[in-house]
Protein backbone atom coordinates (compact mmCIF):
# COMPACT_ATOMS: atom_id res chain seq x y z
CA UNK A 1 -11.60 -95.81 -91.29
CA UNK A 2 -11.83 -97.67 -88.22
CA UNK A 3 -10.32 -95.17 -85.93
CA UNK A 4 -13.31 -92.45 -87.57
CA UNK A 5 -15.95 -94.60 -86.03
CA UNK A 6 -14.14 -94.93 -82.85
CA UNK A 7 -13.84 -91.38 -82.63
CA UNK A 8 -17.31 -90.71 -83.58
CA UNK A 9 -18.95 -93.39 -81.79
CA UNK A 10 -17.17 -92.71 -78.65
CA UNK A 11 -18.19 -89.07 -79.08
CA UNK A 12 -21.81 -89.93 -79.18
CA UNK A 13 -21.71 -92.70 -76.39
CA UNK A 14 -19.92 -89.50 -74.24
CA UNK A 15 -22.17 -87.11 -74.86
CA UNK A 16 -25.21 -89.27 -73.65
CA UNK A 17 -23.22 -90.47 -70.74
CA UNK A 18 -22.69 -86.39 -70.02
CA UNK A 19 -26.34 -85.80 -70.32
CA UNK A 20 -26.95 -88.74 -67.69
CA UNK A 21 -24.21 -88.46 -65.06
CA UNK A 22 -23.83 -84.10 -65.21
CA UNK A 23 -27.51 -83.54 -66.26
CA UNK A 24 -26.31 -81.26 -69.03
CA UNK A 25 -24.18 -82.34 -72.12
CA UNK A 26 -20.75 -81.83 -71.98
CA UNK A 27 -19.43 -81.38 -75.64
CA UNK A 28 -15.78 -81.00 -74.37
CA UNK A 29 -15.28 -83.41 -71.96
CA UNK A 30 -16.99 -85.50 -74.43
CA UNK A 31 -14.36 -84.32 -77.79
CA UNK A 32 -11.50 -85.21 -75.08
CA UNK A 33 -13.01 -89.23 -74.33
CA UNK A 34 -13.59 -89.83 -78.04
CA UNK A 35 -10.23 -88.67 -78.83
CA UNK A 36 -8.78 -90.36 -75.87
CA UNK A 37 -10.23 -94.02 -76.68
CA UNK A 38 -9.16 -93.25 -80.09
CA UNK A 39 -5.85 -92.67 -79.41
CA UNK A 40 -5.93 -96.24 -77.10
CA UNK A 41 -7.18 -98.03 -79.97
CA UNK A 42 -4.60 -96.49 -82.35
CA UNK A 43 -1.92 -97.42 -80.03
CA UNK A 44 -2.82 -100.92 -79.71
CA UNK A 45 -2.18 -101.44 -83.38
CA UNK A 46 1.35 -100.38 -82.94
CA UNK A 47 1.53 -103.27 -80.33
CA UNK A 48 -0.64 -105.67 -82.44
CA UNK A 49 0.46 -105.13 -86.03
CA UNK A 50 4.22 -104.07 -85.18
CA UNK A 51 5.69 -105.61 -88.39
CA UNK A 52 3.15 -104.10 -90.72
CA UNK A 53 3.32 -100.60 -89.42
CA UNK A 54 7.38 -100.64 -89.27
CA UNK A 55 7.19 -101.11 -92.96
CA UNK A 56 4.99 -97.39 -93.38
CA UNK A 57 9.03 -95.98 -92.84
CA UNK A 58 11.35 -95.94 -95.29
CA UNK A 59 14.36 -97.98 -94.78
CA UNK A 60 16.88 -95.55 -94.30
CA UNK A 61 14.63 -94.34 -90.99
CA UNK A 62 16.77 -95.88 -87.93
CA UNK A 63 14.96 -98.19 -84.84
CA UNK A 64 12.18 -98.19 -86.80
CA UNK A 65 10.19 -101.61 -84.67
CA UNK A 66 11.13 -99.22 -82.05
CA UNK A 67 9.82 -95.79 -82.94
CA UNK A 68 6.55 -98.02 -83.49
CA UNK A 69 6.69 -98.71 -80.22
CA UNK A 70 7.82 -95.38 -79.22
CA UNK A 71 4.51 -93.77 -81.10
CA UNK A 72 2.13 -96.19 -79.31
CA UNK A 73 3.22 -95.44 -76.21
CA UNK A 74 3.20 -91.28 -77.23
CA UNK A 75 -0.16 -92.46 -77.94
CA UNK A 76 -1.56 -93.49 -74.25
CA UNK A 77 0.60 -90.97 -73.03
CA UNK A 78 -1.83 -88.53 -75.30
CA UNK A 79 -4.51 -89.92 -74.09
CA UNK A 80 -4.08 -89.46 -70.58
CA UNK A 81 -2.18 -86.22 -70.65
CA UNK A 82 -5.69 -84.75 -71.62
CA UNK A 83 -6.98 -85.41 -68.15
CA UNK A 84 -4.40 -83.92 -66.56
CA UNK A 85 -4.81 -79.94 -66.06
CA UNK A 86 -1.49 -79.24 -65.84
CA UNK A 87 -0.87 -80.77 -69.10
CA UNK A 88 -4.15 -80.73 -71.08
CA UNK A 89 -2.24 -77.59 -72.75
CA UNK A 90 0.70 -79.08 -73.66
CA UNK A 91 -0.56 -82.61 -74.43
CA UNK A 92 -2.90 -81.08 -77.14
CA UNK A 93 0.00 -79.11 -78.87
CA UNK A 94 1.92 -82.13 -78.86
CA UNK A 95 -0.17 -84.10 -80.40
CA UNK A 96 -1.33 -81.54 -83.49
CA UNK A 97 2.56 -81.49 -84.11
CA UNK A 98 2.04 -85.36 -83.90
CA UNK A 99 -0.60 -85.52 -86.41
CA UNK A 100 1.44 -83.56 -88.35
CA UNK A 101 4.44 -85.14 -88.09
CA UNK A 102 2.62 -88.87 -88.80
CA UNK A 103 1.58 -87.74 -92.19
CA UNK A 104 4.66 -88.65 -94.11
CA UNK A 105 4.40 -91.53 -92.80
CA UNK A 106 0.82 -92.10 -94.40
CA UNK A 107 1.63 -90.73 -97.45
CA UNK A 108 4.82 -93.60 -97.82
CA UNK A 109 2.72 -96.36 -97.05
CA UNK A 110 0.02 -95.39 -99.73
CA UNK A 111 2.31 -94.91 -102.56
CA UNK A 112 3.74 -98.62 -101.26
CA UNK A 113 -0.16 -99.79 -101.45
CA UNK A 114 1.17 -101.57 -97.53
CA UNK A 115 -1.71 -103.10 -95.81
CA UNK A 116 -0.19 -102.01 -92.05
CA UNK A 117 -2.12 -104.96 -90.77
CA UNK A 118 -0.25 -107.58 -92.58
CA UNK A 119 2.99 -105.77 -93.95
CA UNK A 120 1.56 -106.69 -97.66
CA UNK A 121 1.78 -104.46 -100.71
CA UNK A 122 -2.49 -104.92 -101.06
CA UNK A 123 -3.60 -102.11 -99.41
CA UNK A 124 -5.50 -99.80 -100.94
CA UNK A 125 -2.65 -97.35 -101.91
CA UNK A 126 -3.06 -93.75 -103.31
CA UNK A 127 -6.47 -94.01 -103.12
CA UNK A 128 -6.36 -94.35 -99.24
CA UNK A 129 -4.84 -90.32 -98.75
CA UNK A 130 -8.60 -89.00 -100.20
CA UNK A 131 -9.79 -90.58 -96.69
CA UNK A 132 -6.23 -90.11 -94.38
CA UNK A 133 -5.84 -86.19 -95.26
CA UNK A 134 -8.83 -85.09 -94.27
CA UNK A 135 -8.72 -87.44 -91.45
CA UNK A 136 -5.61 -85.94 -90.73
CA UNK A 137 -7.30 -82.28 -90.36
CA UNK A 138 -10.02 -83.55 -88.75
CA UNK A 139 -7.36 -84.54 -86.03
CA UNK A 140 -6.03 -81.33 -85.75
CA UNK A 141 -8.99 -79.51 -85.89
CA UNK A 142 -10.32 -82.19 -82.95
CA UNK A 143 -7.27 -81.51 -80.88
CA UNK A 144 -7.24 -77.95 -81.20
CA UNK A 145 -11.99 -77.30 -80.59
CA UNK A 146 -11.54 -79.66 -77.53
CA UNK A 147 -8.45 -79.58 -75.93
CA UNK A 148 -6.59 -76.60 -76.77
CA UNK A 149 -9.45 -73.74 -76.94
């Protein structure tokens, strides 16, 4: 839920800072910051809460601490690849088959009721995927109104 209000929240904050620095609101530039600082915060958790989000794979997934790792760093990587011209195009495909591929990984940790924060069983569990799926979308549609058309 968190990384919804980022995304929002940024988006609005961007879209008044548009208005004031470019006299004229710039819905794209602002989609590409809210995504952007949402894909920062996102990435910090896989610094911060390492343990926790290692135990959304299944076992039999190898260098799991370090795909974590891996995936927050794809993450900044994402988020500055947007800036980039030369790689605005490919950054944004990346990261819908990103979103995509992440899913699974959603999906495991719900059935296991994990609480990513604190590698517990007492998160919310099945319940969770009737916010994370359409979050999910969202995501992809995001990625593909802002950075890809």
């Amino acid at each position: 839920m968190k990384p919804l209000f980022i995304l929002l929240g940024t988006f609005v904050c961007a879209l008044a800072g548009t208005r004031i620095f470019k006299s004229d609101i710039d819905y794209t530039l602002a989609g590409i910051i809210a995504l952007s600082v949402m894909l920062l915060f996102t990435a910090l958790g896989h610094f911060m809460f390492t343990r926790g989000m290692t135990a959304m794979l299944p076992d039999f997934v190898p260098f799991r601490m370090q795909l974590i790792y891996l995936t927050g760093l794809i993450e900044i990587a994402a988020a500055i690849g947007m800036f980039i011209p030369g790689f605005k195009k490919v950054t944004g495909i990346l990261l819908i088959i990103f979103f995509i591929l992440i899913l699974p990984a959603n999906i495991y940790a719900a059935i296991k009721h994990l609480n990513y924060e604190t590698g517990n069983t007492d998160g919310k569990g099945l319940s969770y995927l009737w916010f994370r799926v359409p979050f999910q979308l969202l995501l992809i549609w995001w990625v593909y109104y802002f950075v890809l058309r």
